[in-house]
Protein backbone atom coordinates (compact mmCIF):
# COMPACT_ATOMS: atom_id res chain seq x y z
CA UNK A 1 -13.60 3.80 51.61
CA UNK A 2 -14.36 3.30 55.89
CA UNK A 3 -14.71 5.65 58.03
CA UNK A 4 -15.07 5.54 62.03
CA UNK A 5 -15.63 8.19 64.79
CA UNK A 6 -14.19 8.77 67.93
CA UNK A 7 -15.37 11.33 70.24
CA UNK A 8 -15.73 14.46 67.78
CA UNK A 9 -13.19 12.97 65.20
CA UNK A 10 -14.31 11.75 61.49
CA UNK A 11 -11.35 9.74 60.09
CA UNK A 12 -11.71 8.06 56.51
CA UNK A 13 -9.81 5.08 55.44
CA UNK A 14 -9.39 1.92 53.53
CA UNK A 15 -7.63 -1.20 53.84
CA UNK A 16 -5.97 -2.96 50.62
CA UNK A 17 -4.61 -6.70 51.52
CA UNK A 18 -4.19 -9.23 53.95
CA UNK A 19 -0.99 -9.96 56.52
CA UNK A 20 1.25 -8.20 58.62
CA UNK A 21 -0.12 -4.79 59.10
CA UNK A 22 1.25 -1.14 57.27
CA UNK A 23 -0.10 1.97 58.20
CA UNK A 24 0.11 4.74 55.42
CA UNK A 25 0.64 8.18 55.95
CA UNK A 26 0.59 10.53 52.82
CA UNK A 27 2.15 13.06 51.67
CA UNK A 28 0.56 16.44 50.67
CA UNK A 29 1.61 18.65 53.81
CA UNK A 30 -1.69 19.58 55.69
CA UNK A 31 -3.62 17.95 52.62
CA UNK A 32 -2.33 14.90 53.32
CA UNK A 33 -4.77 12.33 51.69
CA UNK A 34 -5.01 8.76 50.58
CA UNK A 35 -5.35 10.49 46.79
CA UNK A 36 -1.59 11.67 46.90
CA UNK A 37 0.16 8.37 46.95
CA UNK A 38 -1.37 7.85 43.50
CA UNK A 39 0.76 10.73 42.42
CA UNK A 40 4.24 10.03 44.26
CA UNK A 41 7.15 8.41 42.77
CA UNK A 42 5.51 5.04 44.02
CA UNK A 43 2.51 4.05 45.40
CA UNK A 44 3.00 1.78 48.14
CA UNK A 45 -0.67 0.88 48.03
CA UNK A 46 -0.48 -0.89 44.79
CA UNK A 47 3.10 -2.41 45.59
CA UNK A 48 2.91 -3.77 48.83
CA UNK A 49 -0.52 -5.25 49.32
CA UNK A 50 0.40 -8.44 47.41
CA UNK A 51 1.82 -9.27 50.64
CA UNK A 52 0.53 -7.01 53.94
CA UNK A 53 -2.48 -5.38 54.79
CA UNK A 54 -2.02 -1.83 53.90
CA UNK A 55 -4.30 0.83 55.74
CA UNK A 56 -4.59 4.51 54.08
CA UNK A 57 -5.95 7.18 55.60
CA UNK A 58 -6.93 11.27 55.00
CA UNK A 59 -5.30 13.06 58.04
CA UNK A 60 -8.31 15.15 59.72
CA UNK A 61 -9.58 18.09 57.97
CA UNK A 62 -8.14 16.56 54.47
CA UNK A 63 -9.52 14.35 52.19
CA UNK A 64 -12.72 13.34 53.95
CA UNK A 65 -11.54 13.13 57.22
CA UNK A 66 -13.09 15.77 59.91
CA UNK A 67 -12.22 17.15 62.69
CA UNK A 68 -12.90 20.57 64.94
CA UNK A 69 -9.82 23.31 65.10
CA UNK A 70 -8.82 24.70 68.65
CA UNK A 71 -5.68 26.87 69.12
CA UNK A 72 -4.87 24.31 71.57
CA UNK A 73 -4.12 21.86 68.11
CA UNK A 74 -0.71 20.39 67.56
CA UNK A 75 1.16 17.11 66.33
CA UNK A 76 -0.38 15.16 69.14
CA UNK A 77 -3.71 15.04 67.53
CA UNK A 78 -2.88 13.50 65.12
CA UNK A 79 -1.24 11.02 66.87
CA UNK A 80 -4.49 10.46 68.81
CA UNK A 81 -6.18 10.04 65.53
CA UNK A 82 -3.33 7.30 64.30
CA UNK A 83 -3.47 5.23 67.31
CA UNK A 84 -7.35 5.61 67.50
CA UNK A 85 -7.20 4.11 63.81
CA UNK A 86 -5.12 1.31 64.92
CA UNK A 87 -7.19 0.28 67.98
CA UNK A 88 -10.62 0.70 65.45
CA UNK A 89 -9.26 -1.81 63.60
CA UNK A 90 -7.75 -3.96 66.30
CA UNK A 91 -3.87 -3.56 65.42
CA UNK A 92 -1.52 -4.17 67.95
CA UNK A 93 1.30 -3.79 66.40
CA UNK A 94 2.28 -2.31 62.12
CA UNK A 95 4.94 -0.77 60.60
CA UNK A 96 4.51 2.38 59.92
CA UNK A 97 5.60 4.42 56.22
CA UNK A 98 5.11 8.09 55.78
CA UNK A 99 5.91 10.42 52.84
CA UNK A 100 6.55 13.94 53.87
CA UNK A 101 4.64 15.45 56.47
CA UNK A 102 4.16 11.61 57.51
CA UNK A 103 8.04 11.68 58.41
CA UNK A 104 6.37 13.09 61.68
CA UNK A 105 3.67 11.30 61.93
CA UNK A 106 5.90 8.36 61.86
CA UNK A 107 7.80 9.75 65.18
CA UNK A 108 4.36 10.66 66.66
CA UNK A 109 3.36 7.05 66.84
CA UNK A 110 6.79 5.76 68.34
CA UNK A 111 6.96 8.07 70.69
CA UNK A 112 3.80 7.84 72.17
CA UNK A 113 3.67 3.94 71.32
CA UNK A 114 7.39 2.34 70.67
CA UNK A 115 6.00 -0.87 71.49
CA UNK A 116 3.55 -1.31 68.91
CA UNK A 117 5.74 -0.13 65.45
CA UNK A 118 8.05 -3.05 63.89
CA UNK A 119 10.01 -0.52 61.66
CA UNK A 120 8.82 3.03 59.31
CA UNK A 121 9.78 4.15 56.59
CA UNK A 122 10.69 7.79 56.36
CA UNK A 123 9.79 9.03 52.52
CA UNK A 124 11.31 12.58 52.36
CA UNK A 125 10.76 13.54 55.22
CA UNK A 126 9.82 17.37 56.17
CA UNK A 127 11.93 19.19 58.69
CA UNK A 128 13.31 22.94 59.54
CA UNK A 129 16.10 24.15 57.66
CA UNK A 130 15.30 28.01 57.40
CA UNK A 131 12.11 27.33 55.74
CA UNK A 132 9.49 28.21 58.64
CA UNK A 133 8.26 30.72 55.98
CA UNK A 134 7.18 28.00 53.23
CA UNK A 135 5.32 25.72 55.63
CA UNK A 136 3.44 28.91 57.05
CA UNK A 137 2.82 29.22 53.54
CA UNK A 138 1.20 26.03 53.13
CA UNK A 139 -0.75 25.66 56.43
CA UNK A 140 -1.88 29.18 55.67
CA UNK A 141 -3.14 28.10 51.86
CA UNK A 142 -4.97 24.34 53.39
CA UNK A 143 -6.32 26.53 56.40
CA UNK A 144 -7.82 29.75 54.20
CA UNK A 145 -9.52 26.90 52.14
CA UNK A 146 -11.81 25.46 54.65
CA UNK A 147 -11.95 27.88 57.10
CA UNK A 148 -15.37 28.61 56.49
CA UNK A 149 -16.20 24.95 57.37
CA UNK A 150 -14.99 25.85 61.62
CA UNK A 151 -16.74 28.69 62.67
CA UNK A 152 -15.59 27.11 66.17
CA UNK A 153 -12.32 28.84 65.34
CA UNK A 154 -11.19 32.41 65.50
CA UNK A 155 -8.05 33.73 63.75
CA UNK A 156 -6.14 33.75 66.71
CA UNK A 157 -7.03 30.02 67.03
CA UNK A 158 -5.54 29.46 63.25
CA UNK A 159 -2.25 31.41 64.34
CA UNK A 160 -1.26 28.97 67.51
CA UNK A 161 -2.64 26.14 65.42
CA UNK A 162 0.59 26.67 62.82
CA UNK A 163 2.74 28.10 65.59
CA UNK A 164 1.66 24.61 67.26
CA UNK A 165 3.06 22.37 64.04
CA UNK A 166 6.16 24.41 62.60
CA UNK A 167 6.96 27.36 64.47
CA UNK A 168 9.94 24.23 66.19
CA UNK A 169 13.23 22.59 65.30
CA UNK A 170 14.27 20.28 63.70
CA UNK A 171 10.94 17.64 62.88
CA UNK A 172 8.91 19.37 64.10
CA UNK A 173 7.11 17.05 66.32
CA UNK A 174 10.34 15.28 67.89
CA UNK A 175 13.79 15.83 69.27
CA UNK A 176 16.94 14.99 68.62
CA UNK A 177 17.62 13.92 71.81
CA UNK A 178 14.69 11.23 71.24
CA UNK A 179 15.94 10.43 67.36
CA UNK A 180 19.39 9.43 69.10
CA UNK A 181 17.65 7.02 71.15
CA UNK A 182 15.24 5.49 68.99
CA UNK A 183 15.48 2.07 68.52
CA UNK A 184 13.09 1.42 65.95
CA UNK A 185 14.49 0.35 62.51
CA UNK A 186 14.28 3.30 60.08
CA UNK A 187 14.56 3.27 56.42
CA UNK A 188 15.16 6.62 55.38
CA UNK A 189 14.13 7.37 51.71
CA UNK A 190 16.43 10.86 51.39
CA UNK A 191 14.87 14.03 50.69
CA UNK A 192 16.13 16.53 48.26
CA UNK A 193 14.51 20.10 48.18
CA UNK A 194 13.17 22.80 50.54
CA UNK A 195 10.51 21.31 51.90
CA UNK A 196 12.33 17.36 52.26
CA UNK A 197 15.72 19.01 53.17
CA UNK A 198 18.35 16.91 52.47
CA UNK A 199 20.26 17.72 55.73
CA UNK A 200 17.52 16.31 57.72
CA UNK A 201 17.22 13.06 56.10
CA UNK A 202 20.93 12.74 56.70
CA UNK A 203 20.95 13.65 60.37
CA UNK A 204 18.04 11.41 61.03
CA UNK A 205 20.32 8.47 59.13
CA UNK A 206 23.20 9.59 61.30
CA UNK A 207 21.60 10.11 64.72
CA UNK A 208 19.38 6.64 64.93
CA UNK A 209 21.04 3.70 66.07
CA UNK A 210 18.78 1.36 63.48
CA UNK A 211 18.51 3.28 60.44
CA UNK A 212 19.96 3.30 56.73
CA UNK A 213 19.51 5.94 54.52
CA UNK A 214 18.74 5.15 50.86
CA UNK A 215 20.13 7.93 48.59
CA UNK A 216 18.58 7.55 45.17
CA UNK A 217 15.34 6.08 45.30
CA UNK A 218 13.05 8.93 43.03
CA UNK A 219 13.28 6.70 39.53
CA UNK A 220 11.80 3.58 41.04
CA UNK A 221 12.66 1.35 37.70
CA UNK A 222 16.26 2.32 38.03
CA UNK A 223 16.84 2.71 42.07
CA UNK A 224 15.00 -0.46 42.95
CA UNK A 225 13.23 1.50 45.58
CA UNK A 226 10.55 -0.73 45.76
CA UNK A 227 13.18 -4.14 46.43
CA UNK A 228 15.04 -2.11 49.21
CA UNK A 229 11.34 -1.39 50.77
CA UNK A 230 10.16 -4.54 50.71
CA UNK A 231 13.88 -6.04 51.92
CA UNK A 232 13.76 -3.97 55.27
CA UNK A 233 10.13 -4.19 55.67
CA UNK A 234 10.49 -8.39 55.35
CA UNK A 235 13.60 -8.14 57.87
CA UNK A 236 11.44 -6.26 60.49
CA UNK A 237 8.30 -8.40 60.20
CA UNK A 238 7.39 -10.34 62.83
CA UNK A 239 7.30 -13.97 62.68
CA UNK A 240 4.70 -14.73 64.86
């Protein structure tokens, strides 16, 4: 495992492969760590860097990635930490694939940088369907744990901090206004349970103008999740 530093920032990482560049974002909610793809339906790790140069990373404050907590905290820093990442490691351009929480990660990085994703992959992607109270939940349970590791923050700052990432509609960290207008290709790997609503999978599918939605894709053996993966992600690569 790497790690680099920028300003006050501690982000660990590691690269797997050689070619066209894909930048991993975990699952695991606030957690979200390079360990958890080793438990999802399919680690993209161990499929895909036959053929690209897959980059993993622990989101700050998880795995062993660091970072200080201000109430001020929201989405956007850790999009400053993902485009930090791809500039360390001289990346101008990668397609992006996030399970869970990464959903929004995904959007972070096109939004503030549309110019240098190819195509993501959406994996289940969180979002609100009158289940604020089960994400409080689980910031609440990832922030009680190392707490005493920022004495720079006060309760107050922990309160804004979620308020920040899910106290909003819809993905949290985008609009649909902007997913309507997106014109990054999207493969949507559809989520099925409170936290992945299925709903929101669906309207993502429905509101893009370049994304399919792939239905059945949990039983990798039998769903051929891994072919339709590596189909759209070999459509969307660059050529030069």
């Amino acid at each position: 495992m790497s790690e680099f530093k920028y300003n006050d920032v501690t982000i660990h990482y590691e690269v797997h492969g050689d070619g066209f560049p894909i930048l991993l974002f975990a699952p695991g909610g606030m957690r979200s760590a390079i360990s958890f793809w080793s438990a999802s339906e399919w680690n993209p790790i161990e499929t895909l860097s036959s053929d690209y140069q897959v980059i993993a990373m622990d989101q700050r404050n998880a795995g062993s990635s660091r970072a200080p907590v201000s109430s001020s905290d929201d989405w956007s820093v850790y999009t400053r930490d993902h485009i930090a990442l791809m500039d360390h490691l001289r990346i101008e351009r990668a397609h992006l694939l996030g399970g869970c929480i990464g959903g929004p990660y995904c959007y972070g990085v096109i939004q503030s940088a549309s110019d240098r994703v190819a195509a993501a992959v959406l994996q289940q992607p969180i979002g609100n369907e009158n289940n604020r109270d089960l994400f409080f939940a689980m910031f609440d349970t990832w922030a009680d744990a190392i707490k005493s590791e920022h004495p720079e923050a006060n309760e107050s700052d922990w309160q804004s901090f979620r308020s920040n990432m899910f106290d909003r509609p819809f993905l949290y960290n985008t609009t649909r206004e902007f997913v309507s207008q997106c014109k990054t290709p999207l493969l949507v790997l559809m989520g099925s349970d409170p936290y992945h609503p299925e709903s929101v999978s669906r309207e993502i599918a429905d509101l893009s103008p370049n994304a399919k939605l792939i239905e059945k894709w949990k039983n990798p053996d039998t769903d051929s999740t891994v072919e339709h993966v590596r189909a759209f992600l070999e459509q969307n690569t660059p050529n030069d």
